[in-house]
PDB file of N, CA and C in Angstrom:
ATOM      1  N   UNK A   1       7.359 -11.845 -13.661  1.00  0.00           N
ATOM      2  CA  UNK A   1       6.816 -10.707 -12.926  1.00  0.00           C
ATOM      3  C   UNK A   1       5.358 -10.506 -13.338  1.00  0.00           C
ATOM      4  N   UNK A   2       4.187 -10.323 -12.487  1.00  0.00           N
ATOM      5  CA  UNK A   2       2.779  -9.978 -12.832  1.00  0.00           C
ATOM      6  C   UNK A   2       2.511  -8.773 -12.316  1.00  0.00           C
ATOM      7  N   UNK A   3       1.869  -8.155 -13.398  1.00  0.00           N
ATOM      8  CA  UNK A   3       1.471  -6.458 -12.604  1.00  0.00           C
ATOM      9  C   UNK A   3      -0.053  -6.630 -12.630  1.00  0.00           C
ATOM     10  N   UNK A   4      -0.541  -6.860 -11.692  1.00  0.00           N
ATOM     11  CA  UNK A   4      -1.972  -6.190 -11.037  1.00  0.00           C
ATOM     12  C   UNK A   4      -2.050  -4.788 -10.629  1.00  0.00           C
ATOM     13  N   UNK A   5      -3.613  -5.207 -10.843  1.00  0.00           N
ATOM     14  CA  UNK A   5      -4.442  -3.646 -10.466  1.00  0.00           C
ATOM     15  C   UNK A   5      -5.855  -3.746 -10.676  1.00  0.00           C
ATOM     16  N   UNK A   6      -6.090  -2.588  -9.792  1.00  0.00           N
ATOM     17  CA  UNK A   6      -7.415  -2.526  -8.877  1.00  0.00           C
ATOM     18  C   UNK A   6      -7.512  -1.498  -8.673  1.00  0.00           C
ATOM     19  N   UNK A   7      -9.085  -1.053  -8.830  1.00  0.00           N
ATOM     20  CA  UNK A   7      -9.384   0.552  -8.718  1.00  0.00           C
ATOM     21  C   UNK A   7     -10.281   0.441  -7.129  1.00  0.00           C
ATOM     22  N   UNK A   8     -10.649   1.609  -6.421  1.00  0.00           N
ATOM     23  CA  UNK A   8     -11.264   1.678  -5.262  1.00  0.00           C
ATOM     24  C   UNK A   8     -11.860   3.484  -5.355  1.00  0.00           C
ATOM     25  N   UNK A   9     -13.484   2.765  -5.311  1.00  0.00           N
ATOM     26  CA  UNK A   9     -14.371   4.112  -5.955  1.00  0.00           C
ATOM     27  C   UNK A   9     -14.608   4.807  -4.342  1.00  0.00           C
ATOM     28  N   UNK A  10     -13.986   5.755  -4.286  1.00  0.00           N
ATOM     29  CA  UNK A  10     -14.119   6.801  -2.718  1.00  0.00           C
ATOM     30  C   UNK A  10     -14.438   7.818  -3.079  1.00  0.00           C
ATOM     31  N   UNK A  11     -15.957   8.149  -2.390  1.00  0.00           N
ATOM     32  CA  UNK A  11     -16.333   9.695  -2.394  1.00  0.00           C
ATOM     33  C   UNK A  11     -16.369  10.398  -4.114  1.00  0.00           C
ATOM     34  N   UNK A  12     -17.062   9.683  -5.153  1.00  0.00           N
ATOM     35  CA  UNK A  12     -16.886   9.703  -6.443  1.00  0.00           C
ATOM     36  C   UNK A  12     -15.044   9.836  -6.916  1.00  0.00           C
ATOM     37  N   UNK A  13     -14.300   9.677  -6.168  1.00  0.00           N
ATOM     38  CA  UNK A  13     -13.225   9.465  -6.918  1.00  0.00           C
ATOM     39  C   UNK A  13     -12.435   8.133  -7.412  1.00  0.00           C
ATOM     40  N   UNK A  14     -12.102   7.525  -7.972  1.00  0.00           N
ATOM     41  CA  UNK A  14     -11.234   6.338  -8.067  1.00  0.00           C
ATOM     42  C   UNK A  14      -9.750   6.365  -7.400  1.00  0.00           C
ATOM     43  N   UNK A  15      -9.579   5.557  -7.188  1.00  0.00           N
ATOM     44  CA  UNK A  15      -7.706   5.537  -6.486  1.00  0.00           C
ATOM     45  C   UNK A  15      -7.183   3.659  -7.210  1.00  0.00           C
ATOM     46  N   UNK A  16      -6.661   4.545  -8.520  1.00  0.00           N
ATOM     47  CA  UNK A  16      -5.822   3.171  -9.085  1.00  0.00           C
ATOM     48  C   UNK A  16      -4.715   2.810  -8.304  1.00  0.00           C
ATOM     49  N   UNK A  17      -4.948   0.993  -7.759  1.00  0.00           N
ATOM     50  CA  UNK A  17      -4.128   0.807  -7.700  1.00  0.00           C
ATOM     51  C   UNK A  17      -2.747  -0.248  -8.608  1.00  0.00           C
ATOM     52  N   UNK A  18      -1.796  -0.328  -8.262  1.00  0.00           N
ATOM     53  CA  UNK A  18      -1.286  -1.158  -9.329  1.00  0.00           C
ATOM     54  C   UNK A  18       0.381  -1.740  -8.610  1.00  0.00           C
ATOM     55  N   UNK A  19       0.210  -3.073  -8.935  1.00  0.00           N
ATOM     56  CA  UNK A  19       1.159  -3.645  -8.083  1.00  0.00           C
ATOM     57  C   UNK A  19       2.071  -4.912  -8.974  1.00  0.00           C
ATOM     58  N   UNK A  20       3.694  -4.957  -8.434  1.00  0.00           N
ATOM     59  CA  UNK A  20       4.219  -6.080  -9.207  1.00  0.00           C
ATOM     60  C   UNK A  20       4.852  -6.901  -8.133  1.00  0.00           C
ATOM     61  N   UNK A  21       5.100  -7.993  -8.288  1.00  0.00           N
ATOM     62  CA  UNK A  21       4.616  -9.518  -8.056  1.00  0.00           C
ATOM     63  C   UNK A  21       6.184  -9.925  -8.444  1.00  0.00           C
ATOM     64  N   UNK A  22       7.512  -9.975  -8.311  1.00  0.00           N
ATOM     65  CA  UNK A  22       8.399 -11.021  -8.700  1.00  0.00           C
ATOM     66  C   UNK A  22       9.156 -11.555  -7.345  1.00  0.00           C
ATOM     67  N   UNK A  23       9.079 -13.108  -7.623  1.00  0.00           N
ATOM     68  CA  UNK A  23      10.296 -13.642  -6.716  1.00  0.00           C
ATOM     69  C   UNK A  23       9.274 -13.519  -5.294  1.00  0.00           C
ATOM     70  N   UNK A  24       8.278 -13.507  -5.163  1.00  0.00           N
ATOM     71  CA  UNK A  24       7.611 -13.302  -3.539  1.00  0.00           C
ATOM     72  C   UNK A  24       7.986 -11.790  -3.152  1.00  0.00           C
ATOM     73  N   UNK A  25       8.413 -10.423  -3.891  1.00  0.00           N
ATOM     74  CA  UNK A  25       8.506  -9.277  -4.074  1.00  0.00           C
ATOM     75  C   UNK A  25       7.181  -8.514  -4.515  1.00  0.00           C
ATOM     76  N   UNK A  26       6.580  -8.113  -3.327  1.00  0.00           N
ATOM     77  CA  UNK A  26       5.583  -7.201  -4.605  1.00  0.00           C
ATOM     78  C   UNK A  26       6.002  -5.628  -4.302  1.00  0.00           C
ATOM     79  N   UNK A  27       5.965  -5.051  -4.985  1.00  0.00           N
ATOM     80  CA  UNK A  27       5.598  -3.186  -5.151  1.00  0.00           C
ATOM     81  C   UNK A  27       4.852  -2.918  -5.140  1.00  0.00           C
ATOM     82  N   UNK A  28       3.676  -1.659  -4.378  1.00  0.00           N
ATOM     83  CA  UNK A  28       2.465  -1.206  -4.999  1.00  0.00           C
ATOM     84  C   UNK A  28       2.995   0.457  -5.058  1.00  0.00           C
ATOM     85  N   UNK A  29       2.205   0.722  -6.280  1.00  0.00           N
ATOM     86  CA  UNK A  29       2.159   2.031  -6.475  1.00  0.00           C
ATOM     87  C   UNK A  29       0.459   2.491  -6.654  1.00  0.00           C
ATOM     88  N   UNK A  30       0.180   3.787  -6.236  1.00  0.00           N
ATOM     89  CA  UNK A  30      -1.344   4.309  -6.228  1.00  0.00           C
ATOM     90  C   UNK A  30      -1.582   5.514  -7.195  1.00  0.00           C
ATOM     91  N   UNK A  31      -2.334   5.780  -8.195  1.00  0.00           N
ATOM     92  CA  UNK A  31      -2.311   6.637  -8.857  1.00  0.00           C
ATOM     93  C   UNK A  31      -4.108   7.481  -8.637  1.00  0.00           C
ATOM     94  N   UNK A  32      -3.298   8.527  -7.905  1.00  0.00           N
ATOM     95  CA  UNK A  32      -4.909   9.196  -7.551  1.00  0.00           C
ATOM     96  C   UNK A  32      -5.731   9.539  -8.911  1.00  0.00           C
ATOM     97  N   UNK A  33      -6.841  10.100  -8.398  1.00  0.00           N
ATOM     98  CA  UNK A  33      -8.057  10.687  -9.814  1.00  0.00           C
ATOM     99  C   UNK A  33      -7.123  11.746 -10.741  1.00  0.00           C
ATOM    100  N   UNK A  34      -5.821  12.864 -10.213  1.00  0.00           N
ATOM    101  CA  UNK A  34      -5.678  13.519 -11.011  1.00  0.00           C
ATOM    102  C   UNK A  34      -4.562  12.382 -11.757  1.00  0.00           C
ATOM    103  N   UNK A  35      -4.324  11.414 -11.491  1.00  0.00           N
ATOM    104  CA  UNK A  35      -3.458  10.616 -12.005  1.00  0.00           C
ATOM    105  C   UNK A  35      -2.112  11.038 -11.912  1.00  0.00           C
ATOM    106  N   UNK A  36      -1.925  11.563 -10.874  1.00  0.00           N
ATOM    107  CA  UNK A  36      -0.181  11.864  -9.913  1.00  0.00           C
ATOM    108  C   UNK A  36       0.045  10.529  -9.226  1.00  0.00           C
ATOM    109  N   UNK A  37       1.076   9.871  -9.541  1.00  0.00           N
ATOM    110  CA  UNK A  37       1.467   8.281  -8.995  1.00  0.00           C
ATOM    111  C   UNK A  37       2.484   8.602  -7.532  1.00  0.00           C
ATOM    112  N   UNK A  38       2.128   7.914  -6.676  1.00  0.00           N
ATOM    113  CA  UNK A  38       2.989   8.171  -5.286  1.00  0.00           C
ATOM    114  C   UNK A  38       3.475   6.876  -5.743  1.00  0.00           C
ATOM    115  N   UNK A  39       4.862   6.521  -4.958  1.00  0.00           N
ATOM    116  CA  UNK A  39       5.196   5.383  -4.337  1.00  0.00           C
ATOM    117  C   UNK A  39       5.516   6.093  -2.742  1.00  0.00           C
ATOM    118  N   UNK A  40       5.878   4.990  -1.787  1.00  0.00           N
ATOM    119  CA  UNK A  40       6.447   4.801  -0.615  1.00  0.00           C
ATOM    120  C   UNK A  40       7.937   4.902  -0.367  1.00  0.00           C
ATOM    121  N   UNK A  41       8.310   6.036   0.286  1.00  0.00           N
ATOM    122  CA  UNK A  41       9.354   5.749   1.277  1.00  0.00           C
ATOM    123  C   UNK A  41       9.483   4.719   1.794  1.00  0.00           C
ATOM    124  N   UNK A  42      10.929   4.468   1.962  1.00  0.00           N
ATOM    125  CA  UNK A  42      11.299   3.484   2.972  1.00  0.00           C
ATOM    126  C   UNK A  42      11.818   4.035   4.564  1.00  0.00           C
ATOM    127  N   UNK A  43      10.758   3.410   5.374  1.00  0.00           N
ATOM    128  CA  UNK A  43      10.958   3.347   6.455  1.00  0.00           C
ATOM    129  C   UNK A  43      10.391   1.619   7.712  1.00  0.00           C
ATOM    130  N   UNK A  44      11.085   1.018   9.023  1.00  0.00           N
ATOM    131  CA  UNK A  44      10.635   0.093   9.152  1.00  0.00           C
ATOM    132  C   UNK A  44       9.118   0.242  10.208  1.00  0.00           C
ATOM    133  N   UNK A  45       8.523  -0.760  10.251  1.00  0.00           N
ATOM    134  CA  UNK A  45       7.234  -0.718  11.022  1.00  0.00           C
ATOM    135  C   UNK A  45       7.343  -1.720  11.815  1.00  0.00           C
ATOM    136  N   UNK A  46       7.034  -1.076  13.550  1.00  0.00           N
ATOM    137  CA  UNK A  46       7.299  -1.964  14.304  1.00  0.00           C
ATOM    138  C   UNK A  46       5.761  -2.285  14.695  1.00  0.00           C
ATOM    139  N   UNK A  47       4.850  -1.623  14.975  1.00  0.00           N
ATOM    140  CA  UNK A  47       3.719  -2.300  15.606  1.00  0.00           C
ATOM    141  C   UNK A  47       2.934  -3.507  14.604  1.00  0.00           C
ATOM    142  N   UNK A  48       2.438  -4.623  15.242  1.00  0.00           N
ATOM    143  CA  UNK A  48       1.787  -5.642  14.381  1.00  0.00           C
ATOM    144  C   UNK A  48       0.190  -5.109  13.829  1.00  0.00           C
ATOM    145  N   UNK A  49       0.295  -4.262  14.586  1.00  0.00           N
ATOM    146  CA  UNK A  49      -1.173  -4.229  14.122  1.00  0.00           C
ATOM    147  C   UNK A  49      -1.232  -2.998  12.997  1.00  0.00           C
ATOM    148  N   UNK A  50      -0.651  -1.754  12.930  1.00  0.00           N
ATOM    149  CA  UNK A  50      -0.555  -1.192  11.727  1.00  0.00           C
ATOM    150  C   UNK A  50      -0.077  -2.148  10.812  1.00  0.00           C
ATOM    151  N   UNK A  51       0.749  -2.808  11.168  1.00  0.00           N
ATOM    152  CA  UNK A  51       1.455  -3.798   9.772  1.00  0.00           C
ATOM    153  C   UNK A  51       0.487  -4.737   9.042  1.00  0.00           C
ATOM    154  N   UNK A  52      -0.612  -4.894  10.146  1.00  0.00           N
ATOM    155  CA  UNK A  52      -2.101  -5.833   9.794  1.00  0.00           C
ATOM    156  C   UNK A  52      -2.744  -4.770   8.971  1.00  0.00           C
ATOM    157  N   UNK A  53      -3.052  -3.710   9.276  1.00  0.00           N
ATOM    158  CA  UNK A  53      -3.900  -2.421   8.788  1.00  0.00           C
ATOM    159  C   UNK A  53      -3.753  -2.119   7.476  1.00  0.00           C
ATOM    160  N   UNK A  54      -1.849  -1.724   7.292  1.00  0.00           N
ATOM    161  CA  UNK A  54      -1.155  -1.860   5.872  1.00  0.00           C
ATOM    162  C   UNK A  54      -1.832  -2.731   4.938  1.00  0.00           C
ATOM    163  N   UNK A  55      -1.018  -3.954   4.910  1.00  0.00           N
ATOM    164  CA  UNK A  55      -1.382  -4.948   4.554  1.00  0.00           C
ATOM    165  C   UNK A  55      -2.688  -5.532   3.969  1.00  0.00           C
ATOM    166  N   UNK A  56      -3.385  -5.229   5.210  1.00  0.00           N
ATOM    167  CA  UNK A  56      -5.361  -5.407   5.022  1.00  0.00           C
ATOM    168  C   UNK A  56      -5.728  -4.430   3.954  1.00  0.00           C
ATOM    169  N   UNK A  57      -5.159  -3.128   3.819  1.00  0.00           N
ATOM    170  CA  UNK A  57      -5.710  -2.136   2.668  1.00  0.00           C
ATOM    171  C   UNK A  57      -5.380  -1.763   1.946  1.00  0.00           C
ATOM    172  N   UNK A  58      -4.222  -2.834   1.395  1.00  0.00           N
ATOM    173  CA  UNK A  58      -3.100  -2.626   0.191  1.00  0.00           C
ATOM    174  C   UNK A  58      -3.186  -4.102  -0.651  1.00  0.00           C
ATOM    175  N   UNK A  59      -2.794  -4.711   0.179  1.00  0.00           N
ATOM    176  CA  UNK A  59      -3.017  -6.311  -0.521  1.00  0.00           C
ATOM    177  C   UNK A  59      -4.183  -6.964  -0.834  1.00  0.00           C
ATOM    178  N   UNK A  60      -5.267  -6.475   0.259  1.00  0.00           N
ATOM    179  CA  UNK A  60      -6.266  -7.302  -0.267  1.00  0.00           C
ATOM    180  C   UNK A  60      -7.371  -6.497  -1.717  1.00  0.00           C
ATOM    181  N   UNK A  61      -7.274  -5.544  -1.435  1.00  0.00           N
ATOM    182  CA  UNK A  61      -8.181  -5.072  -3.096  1.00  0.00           C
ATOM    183  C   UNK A  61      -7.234  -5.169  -4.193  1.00  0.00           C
ATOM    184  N   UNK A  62      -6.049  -5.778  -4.209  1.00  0.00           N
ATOM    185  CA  UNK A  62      -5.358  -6.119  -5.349  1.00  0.00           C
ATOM    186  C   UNK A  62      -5.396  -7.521  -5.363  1.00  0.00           C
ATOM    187  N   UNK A  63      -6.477  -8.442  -4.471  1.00  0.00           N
ATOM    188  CA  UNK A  63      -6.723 -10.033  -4.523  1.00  0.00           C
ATOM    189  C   UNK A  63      -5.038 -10.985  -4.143  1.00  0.00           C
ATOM    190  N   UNK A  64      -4.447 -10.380  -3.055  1.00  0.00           N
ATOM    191  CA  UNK A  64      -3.576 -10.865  -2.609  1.00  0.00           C
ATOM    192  C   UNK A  64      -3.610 -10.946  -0.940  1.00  0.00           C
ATOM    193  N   UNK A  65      -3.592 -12.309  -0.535  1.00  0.00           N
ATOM    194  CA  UNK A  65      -4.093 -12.736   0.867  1.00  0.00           C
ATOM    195  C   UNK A  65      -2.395 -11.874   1.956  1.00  0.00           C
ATOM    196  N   UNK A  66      -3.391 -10.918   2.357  1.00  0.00           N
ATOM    197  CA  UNK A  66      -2.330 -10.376   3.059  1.00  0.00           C
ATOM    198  C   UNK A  66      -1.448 -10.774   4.181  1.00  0.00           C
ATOM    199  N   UNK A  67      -2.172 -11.869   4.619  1.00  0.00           N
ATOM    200  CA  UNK A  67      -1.079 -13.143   5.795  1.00  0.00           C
ATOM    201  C   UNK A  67      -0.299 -13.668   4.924  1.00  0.00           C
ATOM    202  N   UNK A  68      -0.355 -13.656   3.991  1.00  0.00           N
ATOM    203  CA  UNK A  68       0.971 -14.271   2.907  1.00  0.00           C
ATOM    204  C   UNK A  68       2.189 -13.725   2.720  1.00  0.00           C
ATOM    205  N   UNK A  69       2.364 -12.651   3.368  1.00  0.00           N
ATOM    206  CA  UNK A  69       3.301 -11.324   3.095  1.00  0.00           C
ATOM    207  C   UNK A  69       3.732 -10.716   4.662  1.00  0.00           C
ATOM    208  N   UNK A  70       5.178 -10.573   3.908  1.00  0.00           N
ATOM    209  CA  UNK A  70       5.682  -9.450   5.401  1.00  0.00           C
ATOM    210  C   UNK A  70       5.830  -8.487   4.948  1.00  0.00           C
ATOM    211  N   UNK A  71       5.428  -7.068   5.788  1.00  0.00           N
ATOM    212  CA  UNK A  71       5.749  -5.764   4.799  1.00  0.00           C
ATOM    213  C   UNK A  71       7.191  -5.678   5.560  1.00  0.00           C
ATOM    214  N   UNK A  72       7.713  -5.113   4.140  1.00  0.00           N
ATOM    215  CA  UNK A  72       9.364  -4.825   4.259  1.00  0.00           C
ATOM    216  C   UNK A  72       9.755  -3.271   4.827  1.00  0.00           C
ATOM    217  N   UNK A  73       8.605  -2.266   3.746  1.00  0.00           N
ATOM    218  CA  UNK A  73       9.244  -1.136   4.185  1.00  0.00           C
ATOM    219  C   UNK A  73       7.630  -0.090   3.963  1.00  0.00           C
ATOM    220  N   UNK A  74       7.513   1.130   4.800  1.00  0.00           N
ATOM    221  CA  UNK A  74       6.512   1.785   4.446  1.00  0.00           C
ATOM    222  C   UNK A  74       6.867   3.160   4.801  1.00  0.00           C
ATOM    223  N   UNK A  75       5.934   3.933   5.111  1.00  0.00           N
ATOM    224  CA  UNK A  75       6.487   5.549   5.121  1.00  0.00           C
ATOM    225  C   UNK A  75       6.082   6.153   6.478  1.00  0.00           C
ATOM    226  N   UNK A  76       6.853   6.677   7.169  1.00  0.00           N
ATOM    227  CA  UNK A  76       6.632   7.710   8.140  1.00  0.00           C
ATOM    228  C   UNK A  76       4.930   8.360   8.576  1.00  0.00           C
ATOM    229  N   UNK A  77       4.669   9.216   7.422  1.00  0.00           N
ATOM    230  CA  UNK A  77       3.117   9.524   6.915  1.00  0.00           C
ATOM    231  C   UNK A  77       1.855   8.902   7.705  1.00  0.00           C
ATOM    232  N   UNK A  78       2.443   7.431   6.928  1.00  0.00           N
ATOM    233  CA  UNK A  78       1.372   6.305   6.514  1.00  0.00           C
ATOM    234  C   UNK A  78       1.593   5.658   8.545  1.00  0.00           C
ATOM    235  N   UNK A  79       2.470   6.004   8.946  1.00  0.00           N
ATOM    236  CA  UNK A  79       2.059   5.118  10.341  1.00  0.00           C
ATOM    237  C   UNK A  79       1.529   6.748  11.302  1.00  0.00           C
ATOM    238  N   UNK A  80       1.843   7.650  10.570  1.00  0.00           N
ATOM    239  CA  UNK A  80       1.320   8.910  11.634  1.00  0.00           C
ATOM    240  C   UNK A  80      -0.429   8.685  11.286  1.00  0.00           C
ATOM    241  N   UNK A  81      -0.847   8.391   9.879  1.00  0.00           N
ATOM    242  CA  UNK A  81      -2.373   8.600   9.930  1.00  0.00           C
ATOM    243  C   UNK A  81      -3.111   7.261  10.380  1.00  0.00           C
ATOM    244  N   UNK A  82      -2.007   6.034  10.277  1.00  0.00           N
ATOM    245  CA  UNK A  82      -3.025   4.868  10.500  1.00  0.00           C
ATOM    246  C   UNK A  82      -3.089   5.110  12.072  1.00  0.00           C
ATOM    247  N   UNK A  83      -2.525   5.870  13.159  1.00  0.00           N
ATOM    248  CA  UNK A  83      -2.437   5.641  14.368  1.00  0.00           C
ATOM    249  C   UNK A  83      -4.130   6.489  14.355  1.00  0.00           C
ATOM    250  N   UNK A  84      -3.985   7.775  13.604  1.00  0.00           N
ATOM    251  CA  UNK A  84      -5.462   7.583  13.198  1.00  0.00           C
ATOM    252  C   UNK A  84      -6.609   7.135  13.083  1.00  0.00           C
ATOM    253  N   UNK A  85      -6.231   6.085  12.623  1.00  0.00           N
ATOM    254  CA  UNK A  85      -7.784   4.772  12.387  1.00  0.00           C
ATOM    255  C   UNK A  85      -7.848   5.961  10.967  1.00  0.00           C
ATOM    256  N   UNK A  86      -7.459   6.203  10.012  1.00  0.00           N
ATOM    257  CA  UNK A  86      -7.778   6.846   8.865  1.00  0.00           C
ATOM    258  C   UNK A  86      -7.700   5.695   7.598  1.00  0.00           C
ATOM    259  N   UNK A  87      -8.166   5.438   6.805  1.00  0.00           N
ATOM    260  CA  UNK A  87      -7.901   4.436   5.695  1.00  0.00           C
ATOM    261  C   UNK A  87      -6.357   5.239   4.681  1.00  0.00           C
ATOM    262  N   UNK A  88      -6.244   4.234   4.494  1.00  0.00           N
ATOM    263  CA  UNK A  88      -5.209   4.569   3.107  1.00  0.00           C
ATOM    264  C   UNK A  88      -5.338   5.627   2.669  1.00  0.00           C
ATOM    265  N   UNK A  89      -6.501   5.602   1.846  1.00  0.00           N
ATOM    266  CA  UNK A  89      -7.071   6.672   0.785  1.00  0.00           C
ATOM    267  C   UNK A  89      -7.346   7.977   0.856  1.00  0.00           C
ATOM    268  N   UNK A  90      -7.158   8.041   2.546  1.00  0.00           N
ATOM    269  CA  UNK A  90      -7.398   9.307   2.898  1.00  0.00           C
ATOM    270  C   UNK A  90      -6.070  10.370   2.865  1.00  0.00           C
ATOM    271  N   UNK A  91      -4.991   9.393   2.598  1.00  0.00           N
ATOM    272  CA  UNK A  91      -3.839  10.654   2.857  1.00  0.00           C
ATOM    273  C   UNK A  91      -2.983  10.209   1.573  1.00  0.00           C
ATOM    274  N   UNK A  92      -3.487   9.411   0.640  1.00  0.00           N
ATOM    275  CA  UNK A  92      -2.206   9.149  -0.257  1.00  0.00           C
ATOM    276  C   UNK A  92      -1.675  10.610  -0.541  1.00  0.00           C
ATOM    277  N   UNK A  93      -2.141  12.125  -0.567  1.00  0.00           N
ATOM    278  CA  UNK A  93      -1.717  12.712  -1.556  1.00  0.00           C
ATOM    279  C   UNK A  93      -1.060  13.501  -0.496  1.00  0.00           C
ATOM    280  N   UNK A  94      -0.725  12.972   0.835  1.00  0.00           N
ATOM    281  CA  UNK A  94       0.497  13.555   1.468  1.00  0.00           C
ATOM    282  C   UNK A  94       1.320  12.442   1.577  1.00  0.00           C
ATOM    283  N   UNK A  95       1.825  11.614   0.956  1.00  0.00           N
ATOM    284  CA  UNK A  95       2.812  10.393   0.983  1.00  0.00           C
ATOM    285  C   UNK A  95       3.454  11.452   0.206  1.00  0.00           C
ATOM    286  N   UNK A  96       5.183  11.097   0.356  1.00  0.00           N
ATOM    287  CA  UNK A  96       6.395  11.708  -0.290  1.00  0.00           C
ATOM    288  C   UNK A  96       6.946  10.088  -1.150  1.00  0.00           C
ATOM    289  N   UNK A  97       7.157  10.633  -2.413  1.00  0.00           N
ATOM    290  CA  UNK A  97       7.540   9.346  -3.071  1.00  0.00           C
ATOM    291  C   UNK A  97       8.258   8.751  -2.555  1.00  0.00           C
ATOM    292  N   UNK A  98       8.278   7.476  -2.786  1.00  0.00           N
ATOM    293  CA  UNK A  98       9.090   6.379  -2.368  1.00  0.00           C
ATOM    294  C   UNK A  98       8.647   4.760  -2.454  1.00  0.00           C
ATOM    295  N   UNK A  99       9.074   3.800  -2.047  1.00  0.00           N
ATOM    296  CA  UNK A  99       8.411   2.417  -2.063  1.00  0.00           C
ATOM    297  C   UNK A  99       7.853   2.014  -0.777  1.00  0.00           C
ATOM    298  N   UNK A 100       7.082   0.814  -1.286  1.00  0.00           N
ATOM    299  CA  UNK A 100       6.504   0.386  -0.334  1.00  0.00           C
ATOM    300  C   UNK A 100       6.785  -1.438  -0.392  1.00  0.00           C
ATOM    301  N   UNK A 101       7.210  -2.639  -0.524  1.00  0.00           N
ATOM    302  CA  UNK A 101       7.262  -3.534  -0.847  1.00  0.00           C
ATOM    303  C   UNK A 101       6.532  -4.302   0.919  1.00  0.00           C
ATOM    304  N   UNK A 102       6.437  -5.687  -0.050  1.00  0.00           N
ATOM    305  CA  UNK A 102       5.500  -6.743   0.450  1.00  0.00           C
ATOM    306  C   UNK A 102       6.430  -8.150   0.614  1.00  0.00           C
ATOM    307  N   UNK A 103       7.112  -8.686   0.866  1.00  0.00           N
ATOM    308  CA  UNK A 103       7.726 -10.249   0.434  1.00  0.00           C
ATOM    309  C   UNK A 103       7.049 -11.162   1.300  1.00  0.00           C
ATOM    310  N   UNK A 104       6.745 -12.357   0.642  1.00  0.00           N
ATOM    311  CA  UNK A 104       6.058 -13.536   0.297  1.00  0.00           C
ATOM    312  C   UNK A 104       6.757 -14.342   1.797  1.00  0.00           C
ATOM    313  N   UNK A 105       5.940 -14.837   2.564  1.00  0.00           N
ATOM    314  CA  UNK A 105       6.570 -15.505   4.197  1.00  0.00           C
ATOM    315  C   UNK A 105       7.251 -16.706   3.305  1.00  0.00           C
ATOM    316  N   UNK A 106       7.111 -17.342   1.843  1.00  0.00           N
ATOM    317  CA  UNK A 106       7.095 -18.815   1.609  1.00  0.00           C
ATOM    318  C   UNK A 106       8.802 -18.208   1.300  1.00  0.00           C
TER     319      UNK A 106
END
């Protein structure tokens, strides 16, 4: 299992992120500036292109090629703000805990 992580400097704040890696399984979890850790609900995602959006702003600042991955599960929230055009970072601190996983297409 490898745990990565990656910080992302927004609007003077940081948003740690931090992610594990087993079996073509990854997890990410985000730990805002006050350092309150969300995970993701599970829920499924049907459009391809939020699932591109996901993906594009989760996997790649943790140096993981996001065409490498199918997302498995994400949150309710997270597809109401990406219909948005809002980034990630803008709503982690209305995500309700839960997971978010990634598995490996290989």
């Amino acid at each position: 299992m490898n745990l990565i992580m990656a910080e992302e400097s927004k609007e003077q704040s940081t948003f740690r992120y931090e992610a594990e890696e087993d079996n073509g399984v990854i997890q990410m979890r985000c730990y805002l500036p006050n350092q309150q850790s969300y995970l993701m609900r599970d829920i499924t995602l049907d459009s391809d292109t939020l699932v591109r959006q996901v993906k594009q702003d989760i996997l790649n600042p943790l140096g993981f090629n996001h065409e490498a991955y199918h997302i498995a599960v994400v949150t309710t929230d997270m597809l109401k703000h990406m219909e948005d055009n809002r980034p990630i970072t803008d709503y982690y601190e209305e995500l309700q805990k839960g997971t978010i996983k990634f598995v490996s297409k290989n």
